[in-house]
C-alpha atoms as a PDB file:
ATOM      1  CA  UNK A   1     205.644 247.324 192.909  1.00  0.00           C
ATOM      2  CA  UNK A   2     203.071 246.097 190.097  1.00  0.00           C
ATOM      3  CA  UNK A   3     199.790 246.983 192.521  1.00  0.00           C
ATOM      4  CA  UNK A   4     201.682 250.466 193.653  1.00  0.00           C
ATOM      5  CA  UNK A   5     201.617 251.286 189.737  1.00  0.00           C
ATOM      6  CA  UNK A   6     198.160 250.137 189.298  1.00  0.00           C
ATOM      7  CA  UNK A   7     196.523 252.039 192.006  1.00  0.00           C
ATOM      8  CA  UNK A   8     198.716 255.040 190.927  1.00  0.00           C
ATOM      9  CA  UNK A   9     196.948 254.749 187.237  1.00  0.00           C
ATOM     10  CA  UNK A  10     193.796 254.652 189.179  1.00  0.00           C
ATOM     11  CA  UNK A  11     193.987 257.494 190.855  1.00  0.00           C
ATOM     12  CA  UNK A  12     195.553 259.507 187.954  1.00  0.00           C
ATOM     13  CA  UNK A  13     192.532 257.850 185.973  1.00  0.00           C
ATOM     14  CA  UNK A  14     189.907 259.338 188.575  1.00  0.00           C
ATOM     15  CA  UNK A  15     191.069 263.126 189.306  1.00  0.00           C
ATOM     16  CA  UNK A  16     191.114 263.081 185.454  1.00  0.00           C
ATOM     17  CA  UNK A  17     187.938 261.414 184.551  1.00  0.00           C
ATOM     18  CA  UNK A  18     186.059 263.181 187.704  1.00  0.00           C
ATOM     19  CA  UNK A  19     185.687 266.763 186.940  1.00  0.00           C
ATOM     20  CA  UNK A  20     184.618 265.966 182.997  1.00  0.00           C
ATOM     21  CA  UNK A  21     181.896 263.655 184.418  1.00  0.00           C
ATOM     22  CA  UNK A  22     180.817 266.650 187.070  1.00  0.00           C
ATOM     23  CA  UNK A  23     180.937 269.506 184.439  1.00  0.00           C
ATOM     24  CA  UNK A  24     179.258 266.943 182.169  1.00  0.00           C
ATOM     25  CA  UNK A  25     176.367 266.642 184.719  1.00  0.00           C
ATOM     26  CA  UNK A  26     176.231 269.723 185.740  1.00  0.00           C
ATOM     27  CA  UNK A  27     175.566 271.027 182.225  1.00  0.00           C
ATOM     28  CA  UNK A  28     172.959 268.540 181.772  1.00  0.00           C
ATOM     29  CA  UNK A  29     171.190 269.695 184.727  1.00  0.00           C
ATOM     30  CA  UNK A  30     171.417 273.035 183.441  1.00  0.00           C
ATOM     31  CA  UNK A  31     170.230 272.715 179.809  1.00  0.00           C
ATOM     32  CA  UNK A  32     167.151 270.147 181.453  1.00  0.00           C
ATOM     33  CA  UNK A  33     166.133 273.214 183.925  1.00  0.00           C
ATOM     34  CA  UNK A  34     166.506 275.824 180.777  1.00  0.00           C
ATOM     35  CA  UNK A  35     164.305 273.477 178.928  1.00  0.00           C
ATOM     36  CA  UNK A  36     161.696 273.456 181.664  1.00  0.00           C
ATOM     37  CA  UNK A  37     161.808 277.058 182.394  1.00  0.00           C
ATOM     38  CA  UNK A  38     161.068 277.913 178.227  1.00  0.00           C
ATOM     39  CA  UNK A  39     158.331 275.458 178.382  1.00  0.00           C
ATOM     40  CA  UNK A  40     156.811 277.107 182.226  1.00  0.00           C
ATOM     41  CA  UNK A  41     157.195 280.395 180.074  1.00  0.00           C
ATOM     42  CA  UNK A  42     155.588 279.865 177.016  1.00  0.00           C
ATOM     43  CA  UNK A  43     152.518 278.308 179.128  1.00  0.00           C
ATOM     44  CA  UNK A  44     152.590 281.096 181.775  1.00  0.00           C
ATOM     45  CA  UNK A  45     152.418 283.378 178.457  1.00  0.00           C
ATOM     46  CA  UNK A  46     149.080 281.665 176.993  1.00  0.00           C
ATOM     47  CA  UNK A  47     151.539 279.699 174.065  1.00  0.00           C
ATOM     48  CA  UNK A  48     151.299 276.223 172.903  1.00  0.00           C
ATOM     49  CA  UNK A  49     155.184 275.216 171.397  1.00  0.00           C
ATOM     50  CA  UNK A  50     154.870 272.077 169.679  1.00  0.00           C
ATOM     51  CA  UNK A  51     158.593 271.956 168.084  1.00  0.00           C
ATOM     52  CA  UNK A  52     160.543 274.244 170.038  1.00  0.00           C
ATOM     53  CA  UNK A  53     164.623 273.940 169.584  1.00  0.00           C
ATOM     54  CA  UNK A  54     167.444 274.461 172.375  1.00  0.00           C
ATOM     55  CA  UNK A  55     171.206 275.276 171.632  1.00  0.00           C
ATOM     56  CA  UNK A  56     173.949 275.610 173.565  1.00  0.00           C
ATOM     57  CA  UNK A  57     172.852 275.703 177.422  1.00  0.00           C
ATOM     58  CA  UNK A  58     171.358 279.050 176.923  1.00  0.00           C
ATOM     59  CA  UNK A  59     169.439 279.460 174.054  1.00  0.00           C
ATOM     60  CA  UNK A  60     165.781 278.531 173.184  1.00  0.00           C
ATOM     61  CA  UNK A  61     163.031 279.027 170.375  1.00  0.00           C
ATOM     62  CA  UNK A  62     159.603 278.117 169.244  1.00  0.00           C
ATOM     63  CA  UNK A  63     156.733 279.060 167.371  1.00  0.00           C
ATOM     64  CA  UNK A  64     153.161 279.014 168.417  1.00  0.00           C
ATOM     65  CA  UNK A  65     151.150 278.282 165.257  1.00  0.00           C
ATOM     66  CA  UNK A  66     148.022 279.079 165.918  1.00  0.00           C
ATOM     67  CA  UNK A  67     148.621 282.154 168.008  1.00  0.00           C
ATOM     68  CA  UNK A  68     150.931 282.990 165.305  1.00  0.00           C
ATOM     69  CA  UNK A  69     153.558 284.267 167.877  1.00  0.00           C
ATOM     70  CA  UNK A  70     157.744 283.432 168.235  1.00  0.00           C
ATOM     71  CA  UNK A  71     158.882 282.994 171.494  1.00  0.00           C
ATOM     72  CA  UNK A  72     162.821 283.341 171.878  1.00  0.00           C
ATOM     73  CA  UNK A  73     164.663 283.001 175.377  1.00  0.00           C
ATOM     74  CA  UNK A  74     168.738 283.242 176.498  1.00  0.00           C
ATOM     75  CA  UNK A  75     169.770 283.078 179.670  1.00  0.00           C
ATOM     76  CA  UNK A  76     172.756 285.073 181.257  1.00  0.00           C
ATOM     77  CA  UNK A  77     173.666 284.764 184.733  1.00  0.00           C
ATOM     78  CA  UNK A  78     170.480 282.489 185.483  1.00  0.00           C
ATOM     79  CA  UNK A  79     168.557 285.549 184.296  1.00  0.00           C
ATOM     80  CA  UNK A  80     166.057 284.302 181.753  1.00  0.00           C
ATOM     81  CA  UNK A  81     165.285 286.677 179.281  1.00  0.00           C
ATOM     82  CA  UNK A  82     162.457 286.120 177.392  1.00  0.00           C
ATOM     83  CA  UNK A  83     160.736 287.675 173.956  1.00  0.00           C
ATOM     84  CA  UNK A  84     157.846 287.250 172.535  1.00  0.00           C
ATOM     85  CA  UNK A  85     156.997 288.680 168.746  1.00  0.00           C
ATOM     86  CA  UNK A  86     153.395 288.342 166.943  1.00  0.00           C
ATOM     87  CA  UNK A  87     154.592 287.029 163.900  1.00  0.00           C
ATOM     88  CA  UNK A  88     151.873 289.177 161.798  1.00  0.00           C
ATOM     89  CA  UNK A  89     153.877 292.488 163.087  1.00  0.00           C
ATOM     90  CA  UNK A  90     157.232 291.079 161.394  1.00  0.00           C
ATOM     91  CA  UNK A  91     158.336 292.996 158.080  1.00  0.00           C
ATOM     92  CA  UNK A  92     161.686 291.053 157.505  1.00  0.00           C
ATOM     93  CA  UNK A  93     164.405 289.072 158.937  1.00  0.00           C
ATOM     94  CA  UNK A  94     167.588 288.768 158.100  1.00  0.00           C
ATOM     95  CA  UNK A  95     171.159 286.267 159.303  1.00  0.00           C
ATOM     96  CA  UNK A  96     173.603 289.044 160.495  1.00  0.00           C
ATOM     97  CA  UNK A  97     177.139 287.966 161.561  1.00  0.00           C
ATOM     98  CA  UNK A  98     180.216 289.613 163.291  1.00  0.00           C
ATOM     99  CA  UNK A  99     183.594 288.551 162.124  1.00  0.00           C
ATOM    100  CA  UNK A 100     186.656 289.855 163.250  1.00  0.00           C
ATOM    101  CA  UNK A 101     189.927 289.401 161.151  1.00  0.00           C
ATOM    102  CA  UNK A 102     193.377 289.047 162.541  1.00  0.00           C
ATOM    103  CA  UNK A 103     197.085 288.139 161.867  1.00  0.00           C
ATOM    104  CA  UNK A 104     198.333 284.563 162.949  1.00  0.00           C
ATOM    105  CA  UNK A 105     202.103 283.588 161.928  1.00  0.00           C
ATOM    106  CA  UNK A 106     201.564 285.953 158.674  1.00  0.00           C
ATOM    107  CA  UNK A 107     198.319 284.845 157.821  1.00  0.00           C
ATOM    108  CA  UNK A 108     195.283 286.439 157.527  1.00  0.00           C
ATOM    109  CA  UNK A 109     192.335 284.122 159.494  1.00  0.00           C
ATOM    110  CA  UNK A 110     188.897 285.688 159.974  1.00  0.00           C
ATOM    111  CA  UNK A 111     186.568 283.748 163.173  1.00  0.00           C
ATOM    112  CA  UNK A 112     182.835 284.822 163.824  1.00  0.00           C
ATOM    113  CA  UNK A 113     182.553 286.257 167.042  1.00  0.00           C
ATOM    114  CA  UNK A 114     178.465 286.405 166.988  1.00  0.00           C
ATOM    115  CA  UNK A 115     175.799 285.121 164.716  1.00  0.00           C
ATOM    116  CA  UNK A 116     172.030 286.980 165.165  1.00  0.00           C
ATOM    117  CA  UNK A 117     168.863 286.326 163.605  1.00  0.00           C
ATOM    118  CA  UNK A 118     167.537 290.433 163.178  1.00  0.00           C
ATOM    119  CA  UNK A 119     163.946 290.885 163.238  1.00  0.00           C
ATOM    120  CA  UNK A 120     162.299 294.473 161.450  1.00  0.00           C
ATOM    121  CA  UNK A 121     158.671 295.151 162.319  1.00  0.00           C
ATOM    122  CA  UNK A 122     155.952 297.023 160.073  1.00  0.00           C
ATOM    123  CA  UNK A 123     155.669 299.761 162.667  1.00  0.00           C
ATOM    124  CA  UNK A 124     159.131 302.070 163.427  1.00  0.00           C
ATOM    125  CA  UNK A 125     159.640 299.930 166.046  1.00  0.00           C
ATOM    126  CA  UNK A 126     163.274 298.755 166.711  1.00  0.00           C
ATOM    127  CA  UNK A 127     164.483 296.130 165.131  1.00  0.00           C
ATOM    128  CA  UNK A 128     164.417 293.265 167.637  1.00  0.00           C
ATOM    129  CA  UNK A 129     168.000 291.029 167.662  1.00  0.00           C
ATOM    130  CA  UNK A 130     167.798 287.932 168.683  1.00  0.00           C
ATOM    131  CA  UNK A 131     171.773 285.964 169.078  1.00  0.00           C
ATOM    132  CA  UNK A 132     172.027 282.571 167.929  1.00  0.00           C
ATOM    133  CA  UNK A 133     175.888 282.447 168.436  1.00  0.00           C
ATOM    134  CA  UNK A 134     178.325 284.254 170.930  1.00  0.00           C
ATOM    135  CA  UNK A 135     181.830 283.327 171.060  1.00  0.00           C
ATOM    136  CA  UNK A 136     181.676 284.844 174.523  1.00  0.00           C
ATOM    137  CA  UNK A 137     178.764 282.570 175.615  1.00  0.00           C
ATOM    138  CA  UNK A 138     179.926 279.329 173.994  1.00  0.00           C
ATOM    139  CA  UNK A 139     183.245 278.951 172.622  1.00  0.00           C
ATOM    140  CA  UNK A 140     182.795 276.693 169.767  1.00  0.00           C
ATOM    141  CA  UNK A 141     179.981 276.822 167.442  1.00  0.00           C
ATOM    142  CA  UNK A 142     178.008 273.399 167.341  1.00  0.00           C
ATOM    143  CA  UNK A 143     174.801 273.147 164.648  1.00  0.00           C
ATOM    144  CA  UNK A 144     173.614 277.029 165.209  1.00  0.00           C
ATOM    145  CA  UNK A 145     174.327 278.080 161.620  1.00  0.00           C
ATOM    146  CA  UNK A 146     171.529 275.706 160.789  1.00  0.00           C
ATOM    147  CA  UNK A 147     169.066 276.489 163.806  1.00  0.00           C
ATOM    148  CA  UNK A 148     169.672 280.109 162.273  1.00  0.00           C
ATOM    149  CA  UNK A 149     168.739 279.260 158.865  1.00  0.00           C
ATOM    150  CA  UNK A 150     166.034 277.065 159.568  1.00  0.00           C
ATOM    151  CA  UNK A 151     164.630 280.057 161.881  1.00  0.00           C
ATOM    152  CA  UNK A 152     164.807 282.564 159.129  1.00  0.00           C
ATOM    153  CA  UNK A 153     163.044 280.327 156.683  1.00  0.00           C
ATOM    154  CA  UNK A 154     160.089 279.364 158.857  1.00  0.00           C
ATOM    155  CA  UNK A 155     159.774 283.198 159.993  1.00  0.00           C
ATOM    156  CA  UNK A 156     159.689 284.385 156.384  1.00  0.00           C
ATOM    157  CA  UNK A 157     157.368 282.088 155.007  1.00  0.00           C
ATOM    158  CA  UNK A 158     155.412 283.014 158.008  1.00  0.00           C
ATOM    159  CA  UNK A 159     155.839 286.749 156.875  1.00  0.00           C
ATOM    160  CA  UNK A 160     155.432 285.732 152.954  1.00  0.00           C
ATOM    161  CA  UNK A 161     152.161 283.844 153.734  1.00  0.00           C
ATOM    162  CA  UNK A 162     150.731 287.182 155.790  1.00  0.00           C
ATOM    163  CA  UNK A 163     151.659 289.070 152.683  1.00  0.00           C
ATOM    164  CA  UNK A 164     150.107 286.363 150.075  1.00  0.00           C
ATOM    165  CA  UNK A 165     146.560 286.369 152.480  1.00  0.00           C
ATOM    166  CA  UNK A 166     146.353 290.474 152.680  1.00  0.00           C
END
């Protein structure tokens, strides 16, 4: 009876423990291929990203100094889509989020639903937007708020240096 109970917990144990370890791998595949592709992209686009940073299993970003150029990537459906912005073109940039507020057992509770990093150019270009945060895409929010800020500082002091040499 003791051994029947055992291999029972084992086999509870396993169809539990299984599928995390499976998703777990499989998401570490895909945010090592993600990682690979950005880097294959920057190259194939003449950049050199020394310090690029990856969020989520989707998102990417990285600066190439000395081509003075931002290279941002997010992939949907295994679709890689890739910018790339001359930082010496860039006007401002600015954190933009989108809340939504609703009622919960008489309470008021507002959750972010996306987080973007928007980027204005000199010329009347569009404004380029580039998502940092989608509850869609990921539904909880990890250490993006600080990616986000740490974005919009290097890309204005890029901008505030360009407007100190001119």
């Amino acid at each position: 009876m003791e051994s029947t109970s055992t291999i029972i917990g084992v086999i509870i144990t396993l169809i539990v423990i299984l599928p995390i370890l499976f998703i777990q791998r499989s998401q570490t595949n895909k945010k090592k291929k993600s990682k690979k592709r950005f880097i294959e992209e920057a190259f194939k686009n003449d950049l050199n990203v020394t310090t690029p940073d990856f969020w989520g299993t989707y998102y990417a970003i990285a600066i190439d100094e000395s081509k003075n150029k931002l290279i941002y990537s997010k992939i949907i459906d295994d679709v890689y889509n890739t910018k790339i912005m001359d930082l010496d073109t860039i006007r401002s940039c600015e954190i933009v989020r989108t809340n939504r507020t609703f009622k919960s057992n008489n309470v008021f509770k507002t959750e972010t639903d996306k987080i973007d990093l928007v980027i204005g150019f000199n010329s009347n270009k569009e404004k380029e937007v580039l998502e940092f945060y989608n509850v869609d895409v990921n539904i909880e929010m990890t250490n993006e708020i600080a990616l986000l800020e740490k974005w919009e500082t290097k890309i204005k002091s890029s901008v505030h240096k360009k407007g100190q040499a001119a």
